[in-house]
PDB file of N, CA and C in Angstrom:
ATOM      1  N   UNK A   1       0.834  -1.172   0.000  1.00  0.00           N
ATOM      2  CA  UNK A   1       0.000   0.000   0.000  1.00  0.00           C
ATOM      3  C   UNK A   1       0.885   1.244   0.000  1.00  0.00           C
ATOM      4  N   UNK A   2       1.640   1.956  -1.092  1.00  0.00           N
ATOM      5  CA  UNK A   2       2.251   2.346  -1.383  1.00  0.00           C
ATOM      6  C   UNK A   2       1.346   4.177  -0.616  1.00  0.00           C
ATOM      7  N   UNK A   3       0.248   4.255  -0.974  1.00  0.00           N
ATOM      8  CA  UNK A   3      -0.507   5.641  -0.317  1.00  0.00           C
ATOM      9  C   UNK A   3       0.109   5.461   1.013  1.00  0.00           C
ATOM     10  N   UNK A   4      -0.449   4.314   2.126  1.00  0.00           N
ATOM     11  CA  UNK A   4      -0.062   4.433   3.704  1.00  0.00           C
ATOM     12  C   UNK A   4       0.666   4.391   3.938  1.00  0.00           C
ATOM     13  N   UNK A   5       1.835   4.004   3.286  1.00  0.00           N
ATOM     14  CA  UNK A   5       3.862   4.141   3.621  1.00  0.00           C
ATOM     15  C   UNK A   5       4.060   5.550   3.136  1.00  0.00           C
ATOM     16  N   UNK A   6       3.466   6.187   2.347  1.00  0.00           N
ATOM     17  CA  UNK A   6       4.131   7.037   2.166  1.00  0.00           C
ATOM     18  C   UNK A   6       3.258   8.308   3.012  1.00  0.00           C
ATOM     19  N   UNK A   7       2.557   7.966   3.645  1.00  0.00           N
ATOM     20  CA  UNK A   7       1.724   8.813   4.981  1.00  0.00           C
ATOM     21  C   UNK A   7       1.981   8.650   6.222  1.00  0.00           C
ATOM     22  N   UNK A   8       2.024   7.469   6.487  1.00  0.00           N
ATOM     23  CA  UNK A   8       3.126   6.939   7.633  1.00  0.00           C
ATOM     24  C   UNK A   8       4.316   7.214   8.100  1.00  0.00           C
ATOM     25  N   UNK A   9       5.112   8.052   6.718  1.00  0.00           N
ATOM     26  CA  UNK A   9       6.271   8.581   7.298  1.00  0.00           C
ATOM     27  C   UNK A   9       6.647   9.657   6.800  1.00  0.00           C
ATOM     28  N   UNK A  10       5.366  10.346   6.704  1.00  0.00           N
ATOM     29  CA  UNK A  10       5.465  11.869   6.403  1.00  0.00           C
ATOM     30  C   UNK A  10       5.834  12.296   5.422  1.00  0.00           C
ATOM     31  N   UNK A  11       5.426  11.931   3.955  1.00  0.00           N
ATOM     32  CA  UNK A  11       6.040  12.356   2.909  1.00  0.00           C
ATOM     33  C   UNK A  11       4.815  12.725   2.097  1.00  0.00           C
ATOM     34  N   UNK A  12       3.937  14.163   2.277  1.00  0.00           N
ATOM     35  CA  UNK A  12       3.332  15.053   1.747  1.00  0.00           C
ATOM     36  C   UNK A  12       3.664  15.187   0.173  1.00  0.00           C
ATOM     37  N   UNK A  13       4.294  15.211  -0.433  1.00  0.00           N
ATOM     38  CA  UNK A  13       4.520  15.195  -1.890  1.00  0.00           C
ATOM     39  C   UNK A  13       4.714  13.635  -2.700  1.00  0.00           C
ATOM     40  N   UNK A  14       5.038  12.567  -1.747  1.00  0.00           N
ATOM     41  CA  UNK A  14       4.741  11.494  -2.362  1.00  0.00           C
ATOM     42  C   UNK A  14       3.034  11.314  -2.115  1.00  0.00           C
ATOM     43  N   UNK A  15       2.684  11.707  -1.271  1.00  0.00           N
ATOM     44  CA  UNK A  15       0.875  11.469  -0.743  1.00  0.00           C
ATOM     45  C   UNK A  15       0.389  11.911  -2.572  1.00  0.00           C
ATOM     46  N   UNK A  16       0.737  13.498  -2.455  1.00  0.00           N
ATOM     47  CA  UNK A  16      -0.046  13.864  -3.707  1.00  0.00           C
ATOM     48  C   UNK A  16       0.529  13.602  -5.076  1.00  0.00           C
ATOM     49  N   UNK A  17       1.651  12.587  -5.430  1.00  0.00           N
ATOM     50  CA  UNK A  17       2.092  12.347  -6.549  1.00  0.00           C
ATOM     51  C   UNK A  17       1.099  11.092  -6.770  1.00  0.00           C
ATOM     52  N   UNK A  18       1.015   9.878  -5.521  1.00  0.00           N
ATOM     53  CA  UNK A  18       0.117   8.779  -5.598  1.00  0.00           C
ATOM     54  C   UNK A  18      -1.422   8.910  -5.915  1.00  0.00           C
ATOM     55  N   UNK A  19      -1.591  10.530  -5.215  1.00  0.00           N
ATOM     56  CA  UNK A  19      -2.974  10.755  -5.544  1.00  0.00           C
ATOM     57  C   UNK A  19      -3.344  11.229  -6.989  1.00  0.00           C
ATOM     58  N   UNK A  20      -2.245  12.215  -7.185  1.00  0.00           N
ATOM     59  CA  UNK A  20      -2.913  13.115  -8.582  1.00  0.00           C
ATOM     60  C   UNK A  20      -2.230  12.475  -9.626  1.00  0.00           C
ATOM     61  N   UNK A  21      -1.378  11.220  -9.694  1.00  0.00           N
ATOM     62  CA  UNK A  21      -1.289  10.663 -11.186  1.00  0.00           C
ATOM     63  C   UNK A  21      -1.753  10.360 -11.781  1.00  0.00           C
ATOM     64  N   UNK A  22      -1.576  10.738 -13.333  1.00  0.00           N
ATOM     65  CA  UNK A  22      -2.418  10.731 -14.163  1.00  0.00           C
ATOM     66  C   UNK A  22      -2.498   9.481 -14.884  1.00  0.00           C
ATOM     67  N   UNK A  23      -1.580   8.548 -14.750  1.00  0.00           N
ATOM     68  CA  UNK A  23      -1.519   6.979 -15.487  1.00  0.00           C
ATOM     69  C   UNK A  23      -1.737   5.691 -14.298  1.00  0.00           C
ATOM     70  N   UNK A  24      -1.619   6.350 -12.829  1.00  0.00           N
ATOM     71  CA  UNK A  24      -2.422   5.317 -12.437  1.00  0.00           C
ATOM     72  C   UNK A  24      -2.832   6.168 -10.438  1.00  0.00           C
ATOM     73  N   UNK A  25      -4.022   6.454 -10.723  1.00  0.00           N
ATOM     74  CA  UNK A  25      -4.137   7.119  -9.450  1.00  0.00           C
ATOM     75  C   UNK A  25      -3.921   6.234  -8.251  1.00  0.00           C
ATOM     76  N   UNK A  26      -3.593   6.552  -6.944  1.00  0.00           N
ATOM     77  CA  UNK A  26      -3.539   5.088  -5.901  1.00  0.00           C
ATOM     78  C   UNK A  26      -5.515   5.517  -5.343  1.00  0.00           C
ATOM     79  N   UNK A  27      -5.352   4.399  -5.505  1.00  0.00           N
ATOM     80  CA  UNK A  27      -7.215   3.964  -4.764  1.00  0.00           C
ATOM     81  C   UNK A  27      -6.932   4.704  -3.358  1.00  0.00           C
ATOM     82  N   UNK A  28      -7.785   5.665  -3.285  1.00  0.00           N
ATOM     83  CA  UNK A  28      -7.618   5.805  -1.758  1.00  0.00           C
ATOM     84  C   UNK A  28      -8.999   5.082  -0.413  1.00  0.00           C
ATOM     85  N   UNK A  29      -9.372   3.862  -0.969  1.00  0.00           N
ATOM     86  CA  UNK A  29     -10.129   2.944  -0.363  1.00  0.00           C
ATOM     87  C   UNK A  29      -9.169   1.494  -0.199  1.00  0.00           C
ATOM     88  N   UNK A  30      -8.505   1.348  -0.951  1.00  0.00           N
ATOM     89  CA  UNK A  30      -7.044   0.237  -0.743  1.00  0.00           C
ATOM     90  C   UNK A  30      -6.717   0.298   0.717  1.00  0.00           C
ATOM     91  N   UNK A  31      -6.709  -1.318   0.732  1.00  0.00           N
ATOM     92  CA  UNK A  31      -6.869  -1.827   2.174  1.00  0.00           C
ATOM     93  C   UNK A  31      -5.839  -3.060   2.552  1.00  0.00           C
ATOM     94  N   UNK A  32      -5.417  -3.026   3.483  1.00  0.00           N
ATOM     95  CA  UNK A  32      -4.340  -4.159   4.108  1.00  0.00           C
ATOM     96  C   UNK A  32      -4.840  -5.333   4.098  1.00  0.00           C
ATOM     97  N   UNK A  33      -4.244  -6.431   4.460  1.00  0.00           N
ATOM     98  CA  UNK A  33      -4.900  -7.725   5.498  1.00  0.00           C
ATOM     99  C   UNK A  33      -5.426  -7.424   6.480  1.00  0.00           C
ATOM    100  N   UNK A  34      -6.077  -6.636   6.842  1.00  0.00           N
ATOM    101  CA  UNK A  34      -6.804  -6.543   8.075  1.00  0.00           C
ATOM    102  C   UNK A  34      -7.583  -5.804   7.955  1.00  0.00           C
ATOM    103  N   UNK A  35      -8.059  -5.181   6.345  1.00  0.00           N
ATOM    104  CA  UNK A  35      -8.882  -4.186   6.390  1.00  0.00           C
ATOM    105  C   UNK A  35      -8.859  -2.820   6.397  1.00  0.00           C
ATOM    106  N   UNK A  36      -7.219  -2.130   6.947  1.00  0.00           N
ATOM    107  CA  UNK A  36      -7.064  -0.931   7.497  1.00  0.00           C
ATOM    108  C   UNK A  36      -6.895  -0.211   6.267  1.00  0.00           C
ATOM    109  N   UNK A  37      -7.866   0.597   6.073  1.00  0.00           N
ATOM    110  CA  UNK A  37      -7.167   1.963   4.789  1.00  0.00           C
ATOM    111  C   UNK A  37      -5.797   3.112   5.328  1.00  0.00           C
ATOM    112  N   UNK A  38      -5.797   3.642   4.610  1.00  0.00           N
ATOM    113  CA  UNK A  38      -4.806   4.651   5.132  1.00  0.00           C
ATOM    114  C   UNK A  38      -5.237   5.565   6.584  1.00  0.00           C
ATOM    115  N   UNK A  39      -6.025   6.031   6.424  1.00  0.00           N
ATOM    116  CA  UNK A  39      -6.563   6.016   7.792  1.00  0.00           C
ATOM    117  C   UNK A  39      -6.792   5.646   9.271  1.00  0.00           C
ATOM    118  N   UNK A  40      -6.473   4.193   9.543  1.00  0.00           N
ATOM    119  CA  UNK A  40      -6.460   3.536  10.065  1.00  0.00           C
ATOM    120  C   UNK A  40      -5.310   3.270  10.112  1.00  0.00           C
ATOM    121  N   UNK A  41      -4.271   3.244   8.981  1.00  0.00           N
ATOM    122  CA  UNK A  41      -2.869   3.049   9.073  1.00  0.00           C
ATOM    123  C   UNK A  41      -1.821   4.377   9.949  1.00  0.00           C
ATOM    124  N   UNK A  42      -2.711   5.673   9.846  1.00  0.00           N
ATOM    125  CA  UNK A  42      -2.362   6.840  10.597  1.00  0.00           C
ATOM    126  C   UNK A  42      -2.946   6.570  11.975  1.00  0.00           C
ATOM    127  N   UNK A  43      -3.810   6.212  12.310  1.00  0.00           N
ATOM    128  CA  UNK A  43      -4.274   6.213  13.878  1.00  0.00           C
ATOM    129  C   UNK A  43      -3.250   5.139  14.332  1.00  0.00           C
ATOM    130  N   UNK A  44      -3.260   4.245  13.723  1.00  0.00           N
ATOM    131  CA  UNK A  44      -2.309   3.398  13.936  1.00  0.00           C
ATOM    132  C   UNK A  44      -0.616   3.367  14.102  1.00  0.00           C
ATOM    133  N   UNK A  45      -0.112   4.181  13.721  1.00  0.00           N
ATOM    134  CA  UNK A  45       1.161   4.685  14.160  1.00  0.00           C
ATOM    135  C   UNK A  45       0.951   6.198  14.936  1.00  0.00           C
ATOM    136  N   UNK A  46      -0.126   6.063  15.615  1.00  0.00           N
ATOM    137  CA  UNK A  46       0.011   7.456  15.963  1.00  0.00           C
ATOM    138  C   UNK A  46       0.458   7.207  17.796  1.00  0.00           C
ATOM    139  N   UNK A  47       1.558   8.241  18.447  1.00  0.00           N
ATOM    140  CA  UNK A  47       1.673   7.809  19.643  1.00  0.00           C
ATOM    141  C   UNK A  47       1.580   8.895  20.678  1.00  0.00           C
ATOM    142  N   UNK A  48       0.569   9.550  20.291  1.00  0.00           N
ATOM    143  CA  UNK A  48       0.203  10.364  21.251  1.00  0.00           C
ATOM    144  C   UNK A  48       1.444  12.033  21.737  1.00  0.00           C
ATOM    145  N   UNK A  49       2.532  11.833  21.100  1.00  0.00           N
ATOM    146  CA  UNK A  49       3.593  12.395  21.423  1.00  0.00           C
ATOM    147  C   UNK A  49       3.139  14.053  20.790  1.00  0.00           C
ATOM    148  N   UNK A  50       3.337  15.139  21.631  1.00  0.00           N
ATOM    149  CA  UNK A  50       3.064  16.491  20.484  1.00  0.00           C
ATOM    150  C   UNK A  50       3.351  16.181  19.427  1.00  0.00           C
ATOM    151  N   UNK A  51       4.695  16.165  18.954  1.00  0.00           N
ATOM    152  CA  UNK A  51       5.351  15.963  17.481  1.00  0.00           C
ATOM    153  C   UNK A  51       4.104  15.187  16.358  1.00  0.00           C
ATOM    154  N   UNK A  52       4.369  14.147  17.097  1.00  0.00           N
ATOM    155  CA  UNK A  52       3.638  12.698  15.868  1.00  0.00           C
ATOM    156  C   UNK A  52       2.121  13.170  15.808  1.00  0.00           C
ATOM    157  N   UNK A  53       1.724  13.683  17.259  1.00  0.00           N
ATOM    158  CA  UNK A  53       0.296  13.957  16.490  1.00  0.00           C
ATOM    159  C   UNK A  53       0.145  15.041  15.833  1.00  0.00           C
ATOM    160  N   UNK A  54       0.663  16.082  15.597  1.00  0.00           N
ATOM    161  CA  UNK A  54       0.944  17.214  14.666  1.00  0.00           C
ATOM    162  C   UNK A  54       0.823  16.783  13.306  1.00  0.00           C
ATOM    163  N   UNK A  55       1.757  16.102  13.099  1.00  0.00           N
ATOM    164  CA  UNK A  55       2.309  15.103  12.035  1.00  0.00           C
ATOM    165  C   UNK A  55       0.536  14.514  11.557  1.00  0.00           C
ATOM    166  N   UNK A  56       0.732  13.609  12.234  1.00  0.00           N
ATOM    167  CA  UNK A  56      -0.670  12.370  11.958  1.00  0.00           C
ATOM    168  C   UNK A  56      -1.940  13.490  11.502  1.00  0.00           C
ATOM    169  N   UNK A  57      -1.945  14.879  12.460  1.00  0.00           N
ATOM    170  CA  UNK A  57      -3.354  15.589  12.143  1.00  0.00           C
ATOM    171  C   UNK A  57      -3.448  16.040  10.574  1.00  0.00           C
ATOM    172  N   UNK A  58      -2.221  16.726  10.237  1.00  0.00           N
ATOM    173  CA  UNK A  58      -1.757  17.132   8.932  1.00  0.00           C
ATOM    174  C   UNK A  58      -1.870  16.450   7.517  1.00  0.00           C
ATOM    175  N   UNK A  59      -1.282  15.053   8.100  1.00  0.00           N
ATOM    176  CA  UNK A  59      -1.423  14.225   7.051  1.00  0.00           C
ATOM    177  C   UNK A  59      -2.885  13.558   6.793  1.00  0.00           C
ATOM    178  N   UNK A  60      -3.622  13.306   8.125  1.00  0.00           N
ATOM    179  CA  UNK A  60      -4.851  13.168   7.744  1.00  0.00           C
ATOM    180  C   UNK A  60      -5.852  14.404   7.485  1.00  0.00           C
ATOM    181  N   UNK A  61      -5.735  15.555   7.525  1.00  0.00           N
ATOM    182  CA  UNK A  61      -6.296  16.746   7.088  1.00  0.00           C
ATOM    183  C   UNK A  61      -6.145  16.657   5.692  1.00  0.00           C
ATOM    184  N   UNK A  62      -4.737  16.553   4.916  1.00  0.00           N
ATOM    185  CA  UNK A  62      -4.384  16.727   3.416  1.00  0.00           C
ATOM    186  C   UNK A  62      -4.891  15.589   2.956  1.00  0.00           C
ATOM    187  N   UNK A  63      -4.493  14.314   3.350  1.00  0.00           N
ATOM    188  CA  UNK A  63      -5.249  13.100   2.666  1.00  0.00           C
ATOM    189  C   UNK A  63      -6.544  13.388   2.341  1.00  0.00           C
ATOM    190  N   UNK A  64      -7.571  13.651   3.409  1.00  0.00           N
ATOM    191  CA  UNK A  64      -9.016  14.124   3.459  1.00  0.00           C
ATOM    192  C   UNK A  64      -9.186  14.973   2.209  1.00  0.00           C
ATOM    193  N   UNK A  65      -8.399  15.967   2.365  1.00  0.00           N
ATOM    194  CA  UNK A  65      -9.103  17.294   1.080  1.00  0.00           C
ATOM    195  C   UNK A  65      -8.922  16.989  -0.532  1.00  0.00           C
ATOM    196  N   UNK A  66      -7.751  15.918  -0.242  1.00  0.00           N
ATOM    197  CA  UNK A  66      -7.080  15.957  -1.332  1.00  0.00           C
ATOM    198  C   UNK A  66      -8.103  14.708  -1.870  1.00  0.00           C
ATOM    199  N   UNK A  67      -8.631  13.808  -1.255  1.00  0.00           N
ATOM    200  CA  UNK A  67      -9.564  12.694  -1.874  1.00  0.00           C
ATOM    201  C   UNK A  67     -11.040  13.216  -1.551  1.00  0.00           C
ATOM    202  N   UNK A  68     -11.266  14.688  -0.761  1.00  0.00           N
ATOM    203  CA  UNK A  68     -12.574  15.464  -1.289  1.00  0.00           C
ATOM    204  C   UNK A  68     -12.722  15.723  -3.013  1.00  0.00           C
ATOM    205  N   UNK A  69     -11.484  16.564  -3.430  1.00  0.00           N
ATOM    206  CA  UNK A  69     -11.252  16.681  -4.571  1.00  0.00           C
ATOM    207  C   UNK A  69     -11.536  15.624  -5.465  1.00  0.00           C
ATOM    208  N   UNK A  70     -10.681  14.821  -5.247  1.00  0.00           N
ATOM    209  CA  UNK A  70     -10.664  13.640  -6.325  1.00  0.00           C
ATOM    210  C   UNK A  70     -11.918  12.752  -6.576  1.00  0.00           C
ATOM    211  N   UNK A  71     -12.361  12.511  -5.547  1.00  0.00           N
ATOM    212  CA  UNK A  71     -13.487  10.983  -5.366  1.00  0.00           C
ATOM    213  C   UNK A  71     -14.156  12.217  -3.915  1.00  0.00           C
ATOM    214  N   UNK A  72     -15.294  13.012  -4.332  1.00  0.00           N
ATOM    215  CA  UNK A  72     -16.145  13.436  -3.570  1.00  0.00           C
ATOM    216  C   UNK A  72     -17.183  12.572  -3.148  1.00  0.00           C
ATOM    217  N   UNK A  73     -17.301  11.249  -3.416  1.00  0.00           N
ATOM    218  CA  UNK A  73     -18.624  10.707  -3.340  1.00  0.00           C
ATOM    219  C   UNK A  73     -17.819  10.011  -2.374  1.00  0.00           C
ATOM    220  N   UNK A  74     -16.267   9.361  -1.744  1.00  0.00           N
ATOM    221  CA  UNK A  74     -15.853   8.648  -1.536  1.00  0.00           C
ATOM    222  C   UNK A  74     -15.728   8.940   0.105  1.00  0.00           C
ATOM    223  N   UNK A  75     -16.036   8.437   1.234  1.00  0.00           N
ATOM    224  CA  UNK A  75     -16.176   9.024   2.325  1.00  0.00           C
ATOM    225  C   UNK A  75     -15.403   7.854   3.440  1.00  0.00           C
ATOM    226  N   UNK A  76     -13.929   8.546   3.417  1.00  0.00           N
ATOM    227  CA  UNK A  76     -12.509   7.626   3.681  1.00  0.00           C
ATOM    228  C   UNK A  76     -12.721   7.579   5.305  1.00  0.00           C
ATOM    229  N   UNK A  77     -13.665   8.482   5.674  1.00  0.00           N
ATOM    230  CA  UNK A  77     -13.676   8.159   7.053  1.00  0.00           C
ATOM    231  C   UNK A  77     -14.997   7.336   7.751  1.00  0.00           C
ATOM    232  N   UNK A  78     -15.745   6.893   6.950  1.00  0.00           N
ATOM    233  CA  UNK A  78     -16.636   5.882   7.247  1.00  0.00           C
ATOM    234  C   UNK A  78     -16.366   4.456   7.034  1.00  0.00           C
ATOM    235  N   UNK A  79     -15.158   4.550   6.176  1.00  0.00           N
ATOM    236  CA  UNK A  79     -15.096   2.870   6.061  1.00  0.00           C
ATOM    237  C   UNK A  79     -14.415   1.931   7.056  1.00  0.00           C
ATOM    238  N   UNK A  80     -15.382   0.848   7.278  1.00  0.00           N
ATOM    239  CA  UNK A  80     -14.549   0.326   8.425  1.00  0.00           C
ATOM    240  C   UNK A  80     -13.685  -0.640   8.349  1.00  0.00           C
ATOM    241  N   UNK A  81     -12.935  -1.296   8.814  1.00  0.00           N
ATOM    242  CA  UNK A  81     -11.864  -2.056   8.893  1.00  0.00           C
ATOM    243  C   UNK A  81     -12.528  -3.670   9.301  1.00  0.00           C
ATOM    244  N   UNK A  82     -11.375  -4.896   8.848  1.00  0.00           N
ATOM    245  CA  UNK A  82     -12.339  -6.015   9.207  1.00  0.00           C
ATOM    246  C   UNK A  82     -13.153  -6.310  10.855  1.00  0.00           C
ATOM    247  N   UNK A  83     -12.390  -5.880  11.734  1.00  0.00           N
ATOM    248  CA  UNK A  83     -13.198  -5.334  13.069  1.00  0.00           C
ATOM    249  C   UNK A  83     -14.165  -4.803  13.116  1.00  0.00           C
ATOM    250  N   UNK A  84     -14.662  -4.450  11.985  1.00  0.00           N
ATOM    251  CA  UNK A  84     -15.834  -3.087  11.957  1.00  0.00           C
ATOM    252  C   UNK A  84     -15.634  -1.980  12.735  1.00  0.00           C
ATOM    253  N   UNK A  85     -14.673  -1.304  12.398  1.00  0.00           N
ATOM    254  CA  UNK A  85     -13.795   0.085  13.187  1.00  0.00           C
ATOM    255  C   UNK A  85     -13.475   1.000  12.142  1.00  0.00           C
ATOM    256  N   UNK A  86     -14.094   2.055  12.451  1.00  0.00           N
ATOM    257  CA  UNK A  86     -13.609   3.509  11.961  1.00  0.00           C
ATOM    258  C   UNK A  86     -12.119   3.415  12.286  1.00  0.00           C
ATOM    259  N   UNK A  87     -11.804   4.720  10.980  1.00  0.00           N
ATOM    260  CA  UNK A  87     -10.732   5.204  11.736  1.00  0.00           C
ATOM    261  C   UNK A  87     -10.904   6.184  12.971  1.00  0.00           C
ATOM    262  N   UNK A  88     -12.254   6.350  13.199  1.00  0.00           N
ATOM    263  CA  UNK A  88     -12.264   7.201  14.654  1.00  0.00           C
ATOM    264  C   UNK A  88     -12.899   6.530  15.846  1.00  0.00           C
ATOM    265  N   UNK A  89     -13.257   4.869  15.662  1.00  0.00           N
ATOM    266  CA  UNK A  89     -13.672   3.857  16.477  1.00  0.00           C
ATOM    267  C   UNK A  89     -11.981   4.006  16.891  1.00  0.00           C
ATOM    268  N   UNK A  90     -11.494   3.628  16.136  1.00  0.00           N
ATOM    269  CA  UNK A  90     -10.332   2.569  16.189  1.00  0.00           C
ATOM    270  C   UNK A  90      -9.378   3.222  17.041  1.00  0.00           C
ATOM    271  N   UNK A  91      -9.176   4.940  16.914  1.00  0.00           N
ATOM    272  CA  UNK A  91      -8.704   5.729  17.995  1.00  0.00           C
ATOM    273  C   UNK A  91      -9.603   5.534  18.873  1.00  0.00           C
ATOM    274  N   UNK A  92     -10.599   6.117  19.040  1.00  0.00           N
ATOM    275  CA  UNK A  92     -11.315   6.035  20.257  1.00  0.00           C
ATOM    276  C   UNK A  92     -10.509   4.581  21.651  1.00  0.00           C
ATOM    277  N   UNK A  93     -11.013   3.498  20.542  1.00  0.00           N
ATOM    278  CA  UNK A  93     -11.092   2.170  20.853  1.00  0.00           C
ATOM    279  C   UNK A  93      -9.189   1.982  21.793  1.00  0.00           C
ATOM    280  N   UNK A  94      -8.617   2.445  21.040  1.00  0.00           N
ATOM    281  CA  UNK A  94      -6.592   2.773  21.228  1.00  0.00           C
ATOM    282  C   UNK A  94      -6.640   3.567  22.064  1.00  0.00           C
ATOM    283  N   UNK A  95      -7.426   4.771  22.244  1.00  0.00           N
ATOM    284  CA  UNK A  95      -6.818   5.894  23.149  1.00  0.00           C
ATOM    285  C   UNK A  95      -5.669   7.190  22.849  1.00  0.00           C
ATOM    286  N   UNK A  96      -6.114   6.991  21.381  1.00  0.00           N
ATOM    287  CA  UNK A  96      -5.355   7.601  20.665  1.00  0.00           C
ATOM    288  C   UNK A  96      -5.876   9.109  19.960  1.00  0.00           C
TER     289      UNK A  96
END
């Protein structure tokens, strides 16, 4: 999942090269073995630290706008994971 590695470790211009290419966009509903979209892959490395959650808010703010744009019908924060978990269950659920 080439979108959540490259959100996972903070790389804002690979996010929007995966998003806005024009010969093969990355799905931003693409999902792990376990279900987790990118979303879930950010709550998921997130550790509560000022820094990282700065980080994590940012990248999930730009992910968000940037797949408003693209896929408006597409609503990245309702989908749930094979747990049946939001990405805002799934914090909740973490404590995150």
């Amino acid at each position: 999942m080439p979108l959540s590695l490259a959100a996972c470790t903070n790389q804002p211009d690979i996010v929007d090269f995966l998003m806005g290419n024009p010969y093969q966009v990355a799905d931003v509903r693409e999902r792990d073995s376990h279900g987790n979209t990118v979303f879930h892959a950010l709550v998921s490395i997130a550790d509560n630290s000022p820094e990282n959650t700065e980080f994590i808010i940012a990248m999930y703010d730009h992910i968000l706008m940037k797949s408003d744009q693209l896929h408006p019908k597409i609503k990245l924060e309702e989908i749930k994971n094979k747990d049946r978990l939001t990405p805002l269950t799934l914090a909740a659920k973490t404590g995150k």
